[in-house]
PDB file of N, CA and C in Angstrom:
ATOM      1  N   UNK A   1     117.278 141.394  80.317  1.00  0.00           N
ATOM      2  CA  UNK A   1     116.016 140.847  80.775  1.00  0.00           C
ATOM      3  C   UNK A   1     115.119 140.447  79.590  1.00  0.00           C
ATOM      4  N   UNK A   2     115.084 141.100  78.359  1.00  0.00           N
ATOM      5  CA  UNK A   2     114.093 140.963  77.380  1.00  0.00           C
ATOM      6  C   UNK A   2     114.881 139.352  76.817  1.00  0.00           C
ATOM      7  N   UNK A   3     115.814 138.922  76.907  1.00  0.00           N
ATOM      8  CA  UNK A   3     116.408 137.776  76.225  1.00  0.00           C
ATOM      9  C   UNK A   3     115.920 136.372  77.113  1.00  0.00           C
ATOM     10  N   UNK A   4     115.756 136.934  78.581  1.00  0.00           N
ATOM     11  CA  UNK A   4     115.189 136.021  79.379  1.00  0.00           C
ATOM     12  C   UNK A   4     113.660 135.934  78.981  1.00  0.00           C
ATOM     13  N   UNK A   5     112.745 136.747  78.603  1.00  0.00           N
ATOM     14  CA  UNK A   5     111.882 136.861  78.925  1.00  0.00           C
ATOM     15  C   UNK A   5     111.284 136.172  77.507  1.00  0.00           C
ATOM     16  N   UNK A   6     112.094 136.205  76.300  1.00  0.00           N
ATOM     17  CA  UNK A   6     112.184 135.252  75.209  1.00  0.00           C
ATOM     18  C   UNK A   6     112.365 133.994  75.421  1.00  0.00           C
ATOM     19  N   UNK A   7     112.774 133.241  75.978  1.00  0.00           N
ATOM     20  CA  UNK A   7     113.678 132.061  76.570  1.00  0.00           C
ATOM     21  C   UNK A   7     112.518 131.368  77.482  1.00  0.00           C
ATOM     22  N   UNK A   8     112.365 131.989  78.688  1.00  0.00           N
ATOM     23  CA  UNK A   8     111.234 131.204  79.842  1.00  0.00           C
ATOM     24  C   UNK A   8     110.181 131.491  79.192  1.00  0.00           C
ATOM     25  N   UNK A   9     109.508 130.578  80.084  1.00  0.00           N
ATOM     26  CA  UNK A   9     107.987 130.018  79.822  1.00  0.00           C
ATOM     27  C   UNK A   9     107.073 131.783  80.160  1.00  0.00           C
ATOM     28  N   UNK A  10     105.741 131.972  79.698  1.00  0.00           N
ATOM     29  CA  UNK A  10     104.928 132.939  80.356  1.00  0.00           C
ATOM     30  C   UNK A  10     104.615 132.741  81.881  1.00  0.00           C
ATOM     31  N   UNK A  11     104.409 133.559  82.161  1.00  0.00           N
ATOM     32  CA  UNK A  11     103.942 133.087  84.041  1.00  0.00           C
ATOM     33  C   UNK A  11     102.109 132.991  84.073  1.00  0.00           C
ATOM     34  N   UNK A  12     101.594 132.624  84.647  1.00  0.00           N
ATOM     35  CA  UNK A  12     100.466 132.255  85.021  1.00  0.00           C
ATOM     36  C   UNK A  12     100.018 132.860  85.929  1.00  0.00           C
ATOM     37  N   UNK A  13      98.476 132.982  86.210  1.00  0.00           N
ATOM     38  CA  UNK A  13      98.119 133.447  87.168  1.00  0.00           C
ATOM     39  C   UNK A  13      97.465 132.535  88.097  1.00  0.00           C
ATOM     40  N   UNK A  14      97.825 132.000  89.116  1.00  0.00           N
ATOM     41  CA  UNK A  14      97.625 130.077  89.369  1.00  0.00           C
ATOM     42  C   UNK A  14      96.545 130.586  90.650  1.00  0.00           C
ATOM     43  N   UNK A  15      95.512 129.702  90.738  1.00  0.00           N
ATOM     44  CA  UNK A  15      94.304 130.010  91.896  1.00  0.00           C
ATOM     45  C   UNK A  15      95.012 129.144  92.765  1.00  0.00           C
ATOM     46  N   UNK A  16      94.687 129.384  94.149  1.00  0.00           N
ATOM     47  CA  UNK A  16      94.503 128.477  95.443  1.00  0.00           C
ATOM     48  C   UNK A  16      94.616 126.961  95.063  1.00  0.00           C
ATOM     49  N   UNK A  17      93.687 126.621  94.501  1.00  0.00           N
ATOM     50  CA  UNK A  17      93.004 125.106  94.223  1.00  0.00           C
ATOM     51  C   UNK A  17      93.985 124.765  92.925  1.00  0.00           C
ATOM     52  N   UNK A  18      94.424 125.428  92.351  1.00  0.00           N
ATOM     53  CA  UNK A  18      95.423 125.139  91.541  1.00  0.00           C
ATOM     54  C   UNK A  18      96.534 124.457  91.577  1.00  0.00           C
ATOM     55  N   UNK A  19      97.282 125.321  92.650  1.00  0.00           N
ATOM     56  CA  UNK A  19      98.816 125.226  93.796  1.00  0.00           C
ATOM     57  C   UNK A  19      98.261 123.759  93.898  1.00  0.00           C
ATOM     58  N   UNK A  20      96.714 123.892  94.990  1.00  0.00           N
ATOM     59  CA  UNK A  20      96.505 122.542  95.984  1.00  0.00           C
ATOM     60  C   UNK A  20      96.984 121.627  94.809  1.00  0.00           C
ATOM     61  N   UNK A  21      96.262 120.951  93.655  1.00  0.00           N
ATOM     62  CA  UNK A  21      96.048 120.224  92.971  1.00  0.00           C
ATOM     63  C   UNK A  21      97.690 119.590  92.360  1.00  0.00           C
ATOM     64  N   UNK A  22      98.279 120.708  91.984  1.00  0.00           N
ATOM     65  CA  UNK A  22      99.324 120.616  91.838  1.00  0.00           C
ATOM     66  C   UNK A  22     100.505 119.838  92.845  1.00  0.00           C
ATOM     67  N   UNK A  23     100.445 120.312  94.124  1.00  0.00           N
ATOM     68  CA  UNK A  23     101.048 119.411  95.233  1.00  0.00           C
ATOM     69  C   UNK A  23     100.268 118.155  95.721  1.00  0.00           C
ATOM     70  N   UNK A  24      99.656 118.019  95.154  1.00  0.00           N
ATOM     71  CA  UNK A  24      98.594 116.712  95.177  1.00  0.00           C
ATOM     72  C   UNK A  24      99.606 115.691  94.070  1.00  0.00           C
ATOM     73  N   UNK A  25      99.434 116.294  92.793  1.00  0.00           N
ATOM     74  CA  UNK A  25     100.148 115.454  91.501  1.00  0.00           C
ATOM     75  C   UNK A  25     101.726 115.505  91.648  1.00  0.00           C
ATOM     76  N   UNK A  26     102.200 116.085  92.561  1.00  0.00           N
ATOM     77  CA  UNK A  26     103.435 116.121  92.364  1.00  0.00           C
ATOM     78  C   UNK A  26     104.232 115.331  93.997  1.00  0.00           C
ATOM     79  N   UNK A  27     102.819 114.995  94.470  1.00  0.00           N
ATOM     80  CA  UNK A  27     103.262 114.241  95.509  1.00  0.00           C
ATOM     81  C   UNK A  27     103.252 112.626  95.394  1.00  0.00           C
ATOM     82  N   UNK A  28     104.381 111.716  95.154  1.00  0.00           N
ATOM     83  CA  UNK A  28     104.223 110.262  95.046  1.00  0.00           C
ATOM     84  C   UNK A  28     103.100 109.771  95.607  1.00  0.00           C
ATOM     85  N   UNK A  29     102.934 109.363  96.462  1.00  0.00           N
ATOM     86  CA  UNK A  29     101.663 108.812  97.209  1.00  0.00           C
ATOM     87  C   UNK A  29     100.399 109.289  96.755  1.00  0.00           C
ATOM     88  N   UNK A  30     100.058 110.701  96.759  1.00  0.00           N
ATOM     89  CA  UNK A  30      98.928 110.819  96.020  1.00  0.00           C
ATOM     90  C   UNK A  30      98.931 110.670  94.760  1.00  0.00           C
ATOM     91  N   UNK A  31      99.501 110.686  93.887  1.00  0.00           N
ATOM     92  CA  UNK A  31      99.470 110.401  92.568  1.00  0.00           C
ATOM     93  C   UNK A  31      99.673 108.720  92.473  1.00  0.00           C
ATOM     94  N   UNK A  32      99.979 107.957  93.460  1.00  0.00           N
ATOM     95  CA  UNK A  32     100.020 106.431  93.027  1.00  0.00           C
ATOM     96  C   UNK A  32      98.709 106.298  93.596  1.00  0.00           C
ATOM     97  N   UNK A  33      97.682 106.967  94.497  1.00  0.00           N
ATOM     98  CA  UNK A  33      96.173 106.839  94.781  1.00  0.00           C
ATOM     99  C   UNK A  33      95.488 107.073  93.641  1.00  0.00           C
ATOM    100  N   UNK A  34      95.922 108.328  92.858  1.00  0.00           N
ATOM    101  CA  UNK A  34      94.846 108.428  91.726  1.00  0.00           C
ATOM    102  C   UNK A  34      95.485 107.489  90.517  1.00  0.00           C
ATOM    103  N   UNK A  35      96.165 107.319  90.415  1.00  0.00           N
ATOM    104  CA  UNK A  35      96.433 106.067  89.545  1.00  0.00           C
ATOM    105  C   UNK A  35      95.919 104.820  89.809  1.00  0.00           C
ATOM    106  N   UNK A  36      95.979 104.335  90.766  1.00  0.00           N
ATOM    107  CA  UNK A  36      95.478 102.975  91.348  1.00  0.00           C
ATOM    108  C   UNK A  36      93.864 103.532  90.860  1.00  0.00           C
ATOM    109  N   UNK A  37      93.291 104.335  91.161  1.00  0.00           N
ATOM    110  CA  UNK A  37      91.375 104.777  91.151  1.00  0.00           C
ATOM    111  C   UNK A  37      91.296 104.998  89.675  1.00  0.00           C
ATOM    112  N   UNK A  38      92.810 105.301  89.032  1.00  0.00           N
ATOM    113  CA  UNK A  38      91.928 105.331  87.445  1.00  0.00           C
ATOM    114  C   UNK A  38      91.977 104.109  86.732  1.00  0.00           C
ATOM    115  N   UNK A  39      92.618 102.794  87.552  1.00  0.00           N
ATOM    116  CA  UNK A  39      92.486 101.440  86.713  1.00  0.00           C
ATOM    117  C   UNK A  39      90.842 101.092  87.785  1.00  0.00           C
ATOM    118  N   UNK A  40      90.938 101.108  88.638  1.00  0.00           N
ATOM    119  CA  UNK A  40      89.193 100.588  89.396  1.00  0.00           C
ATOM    120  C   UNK A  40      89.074 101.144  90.796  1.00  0.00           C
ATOM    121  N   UNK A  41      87.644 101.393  90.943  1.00  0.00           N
ATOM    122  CA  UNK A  41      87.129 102.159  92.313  1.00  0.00           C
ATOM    123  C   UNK A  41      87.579 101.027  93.166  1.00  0.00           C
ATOM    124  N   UNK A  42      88.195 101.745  94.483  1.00  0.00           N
ATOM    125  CA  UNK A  42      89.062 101.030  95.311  1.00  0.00           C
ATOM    126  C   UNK A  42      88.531 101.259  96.963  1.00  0.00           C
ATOM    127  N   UNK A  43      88.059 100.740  97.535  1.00  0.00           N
ATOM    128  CA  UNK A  43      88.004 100.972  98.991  1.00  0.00           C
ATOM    129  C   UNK A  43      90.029 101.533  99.710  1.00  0.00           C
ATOM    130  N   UNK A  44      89.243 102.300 101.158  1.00  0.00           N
ATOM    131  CA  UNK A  44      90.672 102.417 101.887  1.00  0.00           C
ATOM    132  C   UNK A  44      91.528 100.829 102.150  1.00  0.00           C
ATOM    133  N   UNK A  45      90.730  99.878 102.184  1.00  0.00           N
ATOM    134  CA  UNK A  45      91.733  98.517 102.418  1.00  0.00           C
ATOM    135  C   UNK A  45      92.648  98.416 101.363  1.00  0.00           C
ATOM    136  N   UNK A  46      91.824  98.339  99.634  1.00  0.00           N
ATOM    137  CA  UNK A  46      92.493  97.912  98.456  1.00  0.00           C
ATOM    138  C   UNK A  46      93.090  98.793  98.581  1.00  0.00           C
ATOM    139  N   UNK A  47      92.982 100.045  98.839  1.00  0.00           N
ATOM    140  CA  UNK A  47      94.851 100.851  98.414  1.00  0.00           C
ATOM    141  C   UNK A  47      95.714 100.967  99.134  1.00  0.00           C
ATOM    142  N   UNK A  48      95.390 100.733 100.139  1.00  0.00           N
ATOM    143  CA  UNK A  48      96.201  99.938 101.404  1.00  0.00           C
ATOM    144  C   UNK A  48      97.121  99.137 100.900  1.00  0.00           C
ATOM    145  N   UNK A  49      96.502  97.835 100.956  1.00  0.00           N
ATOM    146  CA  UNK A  49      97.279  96.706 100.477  1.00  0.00           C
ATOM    147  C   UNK A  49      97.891  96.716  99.033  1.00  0.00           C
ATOM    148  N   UNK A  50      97.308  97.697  97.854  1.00  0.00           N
ATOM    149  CA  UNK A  50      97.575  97.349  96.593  1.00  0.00           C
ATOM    150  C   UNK A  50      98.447  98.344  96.774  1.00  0.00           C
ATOM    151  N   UNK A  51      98.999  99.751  96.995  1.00  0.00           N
ATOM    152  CA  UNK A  51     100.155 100.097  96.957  1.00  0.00           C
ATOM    153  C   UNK A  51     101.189 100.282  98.272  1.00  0.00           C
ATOM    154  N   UNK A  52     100.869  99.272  99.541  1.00  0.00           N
ATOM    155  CA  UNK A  52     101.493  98.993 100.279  1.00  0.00           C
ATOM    156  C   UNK A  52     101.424 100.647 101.246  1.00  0.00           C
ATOM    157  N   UNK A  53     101.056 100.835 101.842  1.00  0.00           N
ATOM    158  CA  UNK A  53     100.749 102.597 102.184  1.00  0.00           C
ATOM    159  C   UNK A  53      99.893 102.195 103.522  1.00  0.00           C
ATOM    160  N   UNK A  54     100.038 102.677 105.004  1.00  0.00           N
ATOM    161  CA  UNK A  54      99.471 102.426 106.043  1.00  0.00           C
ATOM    162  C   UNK A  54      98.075 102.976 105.942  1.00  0.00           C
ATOM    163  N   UNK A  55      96.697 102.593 106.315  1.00  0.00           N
ATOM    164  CA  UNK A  55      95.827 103.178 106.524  1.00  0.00           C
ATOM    165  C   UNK A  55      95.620 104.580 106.410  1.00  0.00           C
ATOM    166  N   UNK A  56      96.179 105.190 107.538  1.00  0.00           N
ATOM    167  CA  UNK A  56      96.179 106.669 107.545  1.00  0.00           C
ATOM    168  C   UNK A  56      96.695 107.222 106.605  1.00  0.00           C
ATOM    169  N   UNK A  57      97.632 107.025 106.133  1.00  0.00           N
ATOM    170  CA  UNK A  57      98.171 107.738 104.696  1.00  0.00           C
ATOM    171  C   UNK A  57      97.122 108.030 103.641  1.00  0.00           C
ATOM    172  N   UNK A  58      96.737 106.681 103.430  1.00  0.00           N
ATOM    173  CA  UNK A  58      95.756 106.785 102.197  1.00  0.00           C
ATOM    174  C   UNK A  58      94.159 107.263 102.708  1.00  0.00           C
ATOM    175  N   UNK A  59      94.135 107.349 104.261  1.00  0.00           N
ATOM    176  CA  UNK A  59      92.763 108.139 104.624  1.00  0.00           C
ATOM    177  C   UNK A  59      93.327 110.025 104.404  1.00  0.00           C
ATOM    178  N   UNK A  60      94.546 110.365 104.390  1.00  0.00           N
ATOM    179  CA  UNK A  60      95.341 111.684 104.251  1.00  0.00           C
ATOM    180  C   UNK A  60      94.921 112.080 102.973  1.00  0.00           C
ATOM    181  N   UNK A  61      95.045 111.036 102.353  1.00  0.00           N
ATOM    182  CA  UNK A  61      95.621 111.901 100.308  1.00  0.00           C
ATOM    183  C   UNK A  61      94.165 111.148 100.178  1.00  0.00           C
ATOM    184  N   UNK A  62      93.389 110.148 100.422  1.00  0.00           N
ATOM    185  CA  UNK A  62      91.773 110.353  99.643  1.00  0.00           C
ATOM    186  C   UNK A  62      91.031 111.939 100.296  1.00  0.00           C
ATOM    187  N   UNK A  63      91.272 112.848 101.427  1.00  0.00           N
ATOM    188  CA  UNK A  63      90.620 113.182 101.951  1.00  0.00           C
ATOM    189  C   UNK A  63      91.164 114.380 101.498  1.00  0.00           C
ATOM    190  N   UNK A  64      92.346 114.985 101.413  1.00  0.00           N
ATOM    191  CA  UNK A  64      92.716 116.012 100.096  1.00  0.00           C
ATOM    192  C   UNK A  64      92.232 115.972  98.900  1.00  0.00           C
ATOM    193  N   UNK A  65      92.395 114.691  98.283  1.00  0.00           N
ATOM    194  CA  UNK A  65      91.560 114.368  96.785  1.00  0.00           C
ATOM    195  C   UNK A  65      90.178 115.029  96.872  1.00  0.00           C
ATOM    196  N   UNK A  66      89.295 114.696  97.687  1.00  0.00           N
ATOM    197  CA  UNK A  66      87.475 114.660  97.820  1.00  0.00           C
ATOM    198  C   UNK A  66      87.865 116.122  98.367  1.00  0.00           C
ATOM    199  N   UNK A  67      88.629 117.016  99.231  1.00  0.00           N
ATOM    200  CA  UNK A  67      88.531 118.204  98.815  1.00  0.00           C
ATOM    201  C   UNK A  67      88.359 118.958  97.519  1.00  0.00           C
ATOM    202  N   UNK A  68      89.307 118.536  96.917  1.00  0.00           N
ATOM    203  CA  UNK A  68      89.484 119.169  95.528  1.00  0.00           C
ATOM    204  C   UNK A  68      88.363 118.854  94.439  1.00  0.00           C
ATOM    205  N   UNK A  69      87.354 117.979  95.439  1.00  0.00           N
ATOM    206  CA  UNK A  69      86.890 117.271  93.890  1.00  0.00           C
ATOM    207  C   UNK A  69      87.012 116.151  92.290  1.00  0.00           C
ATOM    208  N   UNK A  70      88.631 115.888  93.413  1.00  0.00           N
ATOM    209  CA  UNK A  70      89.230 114.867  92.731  1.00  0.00           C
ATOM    210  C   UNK A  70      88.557 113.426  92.221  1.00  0.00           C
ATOM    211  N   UNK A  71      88.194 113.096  94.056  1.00  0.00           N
ATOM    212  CA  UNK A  71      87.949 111.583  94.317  1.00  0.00           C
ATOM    213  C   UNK A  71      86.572 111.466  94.760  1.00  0.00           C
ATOM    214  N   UNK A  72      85.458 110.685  94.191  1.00  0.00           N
ATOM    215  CA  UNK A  72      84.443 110.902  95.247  1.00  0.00           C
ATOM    216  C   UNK A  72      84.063 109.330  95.861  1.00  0.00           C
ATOM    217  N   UNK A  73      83.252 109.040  95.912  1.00  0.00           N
ATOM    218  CA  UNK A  73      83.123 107.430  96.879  1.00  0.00           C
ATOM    219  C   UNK A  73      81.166 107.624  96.854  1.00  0.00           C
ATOM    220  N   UNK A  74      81.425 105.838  96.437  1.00  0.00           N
ATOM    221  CA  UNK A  74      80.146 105.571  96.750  1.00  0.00           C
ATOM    222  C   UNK A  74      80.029 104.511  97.968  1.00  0.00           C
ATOM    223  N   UNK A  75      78.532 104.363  98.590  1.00  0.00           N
ATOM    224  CA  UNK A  75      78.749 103.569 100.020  1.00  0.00           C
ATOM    225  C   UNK A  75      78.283 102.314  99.607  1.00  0.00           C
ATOM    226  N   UNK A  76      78.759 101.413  99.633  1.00  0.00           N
ATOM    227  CA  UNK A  76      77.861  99.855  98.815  1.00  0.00           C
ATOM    228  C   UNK A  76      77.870  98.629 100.453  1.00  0.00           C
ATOM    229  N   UNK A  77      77.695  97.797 100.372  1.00  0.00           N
ATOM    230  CA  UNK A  77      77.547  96.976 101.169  1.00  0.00           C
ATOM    231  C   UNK A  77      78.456  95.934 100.836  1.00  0.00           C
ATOM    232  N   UNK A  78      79.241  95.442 101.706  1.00  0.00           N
ATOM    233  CA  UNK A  78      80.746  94.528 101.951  1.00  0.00           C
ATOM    234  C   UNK A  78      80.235  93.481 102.130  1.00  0.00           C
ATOM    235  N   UNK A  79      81.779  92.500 102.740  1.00  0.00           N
ATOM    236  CA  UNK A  79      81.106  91.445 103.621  1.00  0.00           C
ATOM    237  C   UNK A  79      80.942  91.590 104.868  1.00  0.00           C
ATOM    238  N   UNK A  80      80.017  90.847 104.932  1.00  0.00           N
ATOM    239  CA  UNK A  80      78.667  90.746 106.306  1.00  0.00           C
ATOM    240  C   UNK A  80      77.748  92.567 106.839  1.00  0.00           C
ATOM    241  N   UNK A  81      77.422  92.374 105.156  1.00  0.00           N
ATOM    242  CA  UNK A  81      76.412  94.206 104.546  1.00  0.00           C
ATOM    243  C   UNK A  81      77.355  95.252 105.840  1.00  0.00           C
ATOM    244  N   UNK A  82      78.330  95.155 105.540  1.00  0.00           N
ATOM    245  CA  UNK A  82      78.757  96.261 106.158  1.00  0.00           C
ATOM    246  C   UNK A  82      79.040  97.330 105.044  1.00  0.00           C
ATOM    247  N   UNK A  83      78.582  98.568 105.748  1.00  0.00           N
ATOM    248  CA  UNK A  83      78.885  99.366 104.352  1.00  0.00           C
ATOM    249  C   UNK A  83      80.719 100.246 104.021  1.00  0.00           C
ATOM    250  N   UNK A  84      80.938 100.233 103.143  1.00  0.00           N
ATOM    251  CA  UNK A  84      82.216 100.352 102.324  1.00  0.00           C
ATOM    252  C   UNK A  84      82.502 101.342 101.476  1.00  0.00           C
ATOM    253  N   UNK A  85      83.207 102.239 102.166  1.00  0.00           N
ATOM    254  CA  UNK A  85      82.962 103.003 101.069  1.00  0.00           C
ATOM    255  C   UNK A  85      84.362 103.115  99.492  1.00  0.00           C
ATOM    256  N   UNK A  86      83.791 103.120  98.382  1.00  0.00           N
ATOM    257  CA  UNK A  86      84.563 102.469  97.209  1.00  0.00           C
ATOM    258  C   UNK A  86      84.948 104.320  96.466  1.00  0.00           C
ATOM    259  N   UNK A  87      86.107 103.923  96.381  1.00  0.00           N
ATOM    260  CA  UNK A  87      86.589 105.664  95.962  1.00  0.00           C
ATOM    261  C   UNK A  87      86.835 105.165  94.414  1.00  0.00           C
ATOM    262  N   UNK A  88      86.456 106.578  93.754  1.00  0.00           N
ATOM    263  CA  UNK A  88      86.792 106.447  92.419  1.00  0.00           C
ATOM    264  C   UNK A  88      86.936 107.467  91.987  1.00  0.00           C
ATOM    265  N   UNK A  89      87.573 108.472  90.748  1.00  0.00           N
ATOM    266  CA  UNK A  89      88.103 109.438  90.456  1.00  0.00           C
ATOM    267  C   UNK A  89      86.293 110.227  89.632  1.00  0.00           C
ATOM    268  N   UNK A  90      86.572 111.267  90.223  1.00  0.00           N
ATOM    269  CA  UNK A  90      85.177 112.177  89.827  1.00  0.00           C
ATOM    270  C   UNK A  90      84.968 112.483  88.266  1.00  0.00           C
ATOM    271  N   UNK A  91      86.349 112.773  88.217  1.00  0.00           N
ATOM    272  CA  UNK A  91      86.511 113.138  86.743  1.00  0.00           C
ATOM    273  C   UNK A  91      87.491 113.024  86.082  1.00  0.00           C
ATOM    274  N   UNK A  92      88.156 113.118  84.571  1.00  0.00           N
ATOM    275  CA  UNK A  92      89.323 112.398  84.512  1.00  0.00           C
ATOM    276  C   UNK A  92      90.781 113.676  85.190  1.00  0.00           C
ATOM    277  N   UNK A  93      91.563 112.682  85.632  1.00  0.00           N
ATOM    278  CA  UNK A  93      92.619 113.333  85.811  1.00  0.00           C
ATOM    279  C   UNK A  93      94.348 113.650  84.911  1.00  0.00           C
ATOM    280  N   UNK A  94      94.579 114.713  84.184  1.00  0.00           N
ATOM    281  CA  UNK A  94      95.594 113.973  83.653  1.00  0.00           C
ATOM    282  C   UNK A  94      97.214 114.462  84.321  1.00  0.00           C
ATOM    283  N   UNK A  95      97.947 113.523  84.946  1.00  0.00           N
ATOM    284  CA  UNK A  95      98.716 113.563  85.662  1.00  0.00           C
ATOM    285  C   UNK A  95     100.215 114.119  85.281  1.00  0.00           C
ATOM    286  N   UNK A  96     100.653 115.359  85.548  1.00  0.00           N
ATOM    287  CA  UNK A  96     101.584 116.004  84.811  1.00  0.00           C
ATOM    288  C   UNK A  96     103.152 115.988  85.219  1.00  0.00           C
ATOM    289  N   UNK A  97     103.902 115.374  85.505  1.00  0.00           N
ATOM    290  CA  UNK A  97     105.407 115.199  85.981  1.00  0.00           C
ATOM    291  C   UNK A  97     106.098 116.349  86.005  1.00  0.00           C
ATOM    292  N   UNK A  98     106.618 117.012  87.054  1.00  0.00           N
ATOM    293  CA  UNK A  98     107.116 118.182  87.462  1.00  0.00           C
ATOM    294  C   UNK A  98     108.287 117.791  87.045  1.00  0.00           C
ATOM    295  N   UNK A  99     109.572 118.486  86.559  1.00  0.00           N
ATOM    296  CA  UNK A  99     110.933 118.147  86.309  1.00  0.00           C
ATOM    297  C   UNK A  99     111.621 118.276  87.671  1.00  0.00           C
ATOM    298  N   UNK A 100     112.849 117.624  87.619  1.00  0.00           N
ATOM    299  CA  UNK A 100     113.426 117.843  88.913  1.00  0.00           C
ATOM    300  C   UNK A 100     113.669 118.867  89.883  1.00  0.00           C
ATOM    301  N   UNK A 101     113.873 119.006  90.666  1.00  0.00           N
ATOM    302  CA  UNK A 101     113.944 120.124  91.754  1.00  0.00           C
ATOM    303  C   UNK A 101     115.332 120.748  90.990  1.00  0.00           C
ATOM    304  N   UNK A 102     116.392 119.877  91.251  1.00  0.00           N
ATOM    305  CA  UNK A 102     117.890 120.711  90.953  1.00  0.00           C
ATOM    306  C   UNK A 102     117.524 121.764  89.628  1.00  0.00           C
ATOM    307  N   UNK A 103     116.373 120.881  88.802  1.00  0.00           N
ATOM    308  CA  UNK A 103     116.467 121.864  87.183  1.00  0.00           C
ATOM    309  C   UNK A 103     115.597 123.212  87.823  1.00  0.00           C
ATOM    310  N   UNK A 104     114.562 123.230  88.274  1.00  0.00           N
ATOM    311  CA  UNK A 104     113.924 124.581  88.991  1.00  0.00           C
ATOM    312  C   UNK A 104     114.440 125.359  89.565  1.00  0.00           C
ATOM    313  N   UNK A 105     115.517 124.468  90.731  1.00  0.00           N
ATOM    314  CA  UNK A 105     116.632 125.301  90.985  1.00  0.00           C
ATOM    315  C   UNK A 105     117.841 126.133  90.400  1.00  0.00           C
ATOM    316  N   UNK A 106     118.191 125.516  89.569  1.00  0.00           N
ATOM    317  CA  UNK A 106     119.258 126.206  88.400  1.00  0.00           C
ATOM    318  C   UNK A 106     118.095 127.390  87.694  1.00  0.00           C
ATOM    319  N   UNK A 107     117.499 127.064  87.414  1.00  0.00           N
ATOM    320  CA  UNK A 107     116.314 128.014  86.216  1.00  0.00           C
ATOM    321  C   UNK A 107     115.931 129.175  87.710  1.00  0.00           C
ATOM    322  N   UNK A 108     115.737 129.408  89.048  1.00  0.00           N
ATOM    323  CA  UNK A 108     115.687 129.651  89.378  1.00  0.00           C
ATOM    324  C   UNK A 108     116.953 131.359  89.982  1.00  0.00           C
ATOM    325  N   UNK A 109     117.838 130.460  89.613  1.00  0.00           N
ATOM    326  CA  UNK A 109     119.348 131.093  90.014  1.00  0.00           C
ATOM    327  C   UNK A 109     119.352 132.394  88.711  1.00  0.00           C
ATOM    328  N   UNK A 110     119.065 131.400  87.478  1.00  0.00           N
ATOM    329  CA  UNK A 110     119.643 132.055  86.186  1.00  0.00           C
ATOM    330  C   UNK A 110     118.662 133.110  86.403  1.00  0.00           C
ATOM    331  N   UNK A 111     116.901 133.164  86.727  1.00  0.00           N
ATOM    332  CA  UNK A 111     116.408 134.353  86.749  1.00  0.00           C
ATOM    333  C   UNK A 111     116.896 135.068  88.170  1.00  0.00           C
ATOM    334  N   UNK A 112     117.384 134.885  89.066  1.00  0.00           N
ATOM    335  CA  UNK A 112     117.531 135.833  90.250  1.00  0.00           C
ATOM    336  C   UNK A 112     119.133 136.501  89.402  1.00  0.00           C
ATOM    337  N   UNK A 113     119.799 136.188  89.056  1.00  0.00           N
ATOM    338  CA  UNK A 113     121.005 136.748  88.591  1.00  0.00           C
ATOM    339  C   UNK A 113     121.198 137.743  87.854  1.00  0.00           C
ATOM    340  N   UNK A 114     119.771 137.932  86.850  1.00  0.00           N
ATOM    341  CA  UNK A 114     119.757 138.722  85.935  1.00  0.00           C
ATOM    342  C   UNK A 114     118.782 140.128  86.392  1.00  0.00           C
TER     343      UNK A 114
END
């Protein structure tokens, strides 16, 4: 065990909002929302149409985001002063790539074995 324990990473002590944030960035769709919001504040239409994603989807993952504090939105006036609301990232985000499942899985095995 002490050779493993040389080898893997330290463990963490990860909060609630942590996990959330984390399955947020490690979910495609939400992470192509906060990407799209860190090139320009985007209404629900533009990310609609700009990463091809049905309405509801992207009303799903902005509305997880603005939980977390991710995403917030200002209300401006459209066409024909309808108001709009324009999402943009609260603060910066930096987006971290999880390695594959199979590798977690193997790394997984090697610590249950020992």
């Amino acid at each position: 065990m002490e050779e493993l324990e040389r080898i893997l990473p330290v463990r963490y002590e990860l909060e609630k909002e942590d996990i959330e944030v984390a399955r947020v960035l490690s979910n495609d769709k939400g992470r192509a929302i906060i990407e799209q919001l860190a090139k320009k504040p985007c209404s629900y239409h533009e990310l609609s149409e700009e990463l091809g994603l049905p309405a509801p989807t992207i009303q799903y993952h902005i509305n997880r985001l603005m939980r977390l504090d991710i995403v917030e939105y200002e209300e401006v006036r459209g066409l024909r002063n309808q108001p709009t609301k324009m999402f943009r990232l609260s603060k910066p985000v930096g987006v971290v790539y999880v390695p594959d499942v199979r590798i977690r899985a193997k790394n997984r095995e090697i610590i249950e074995s020992h």
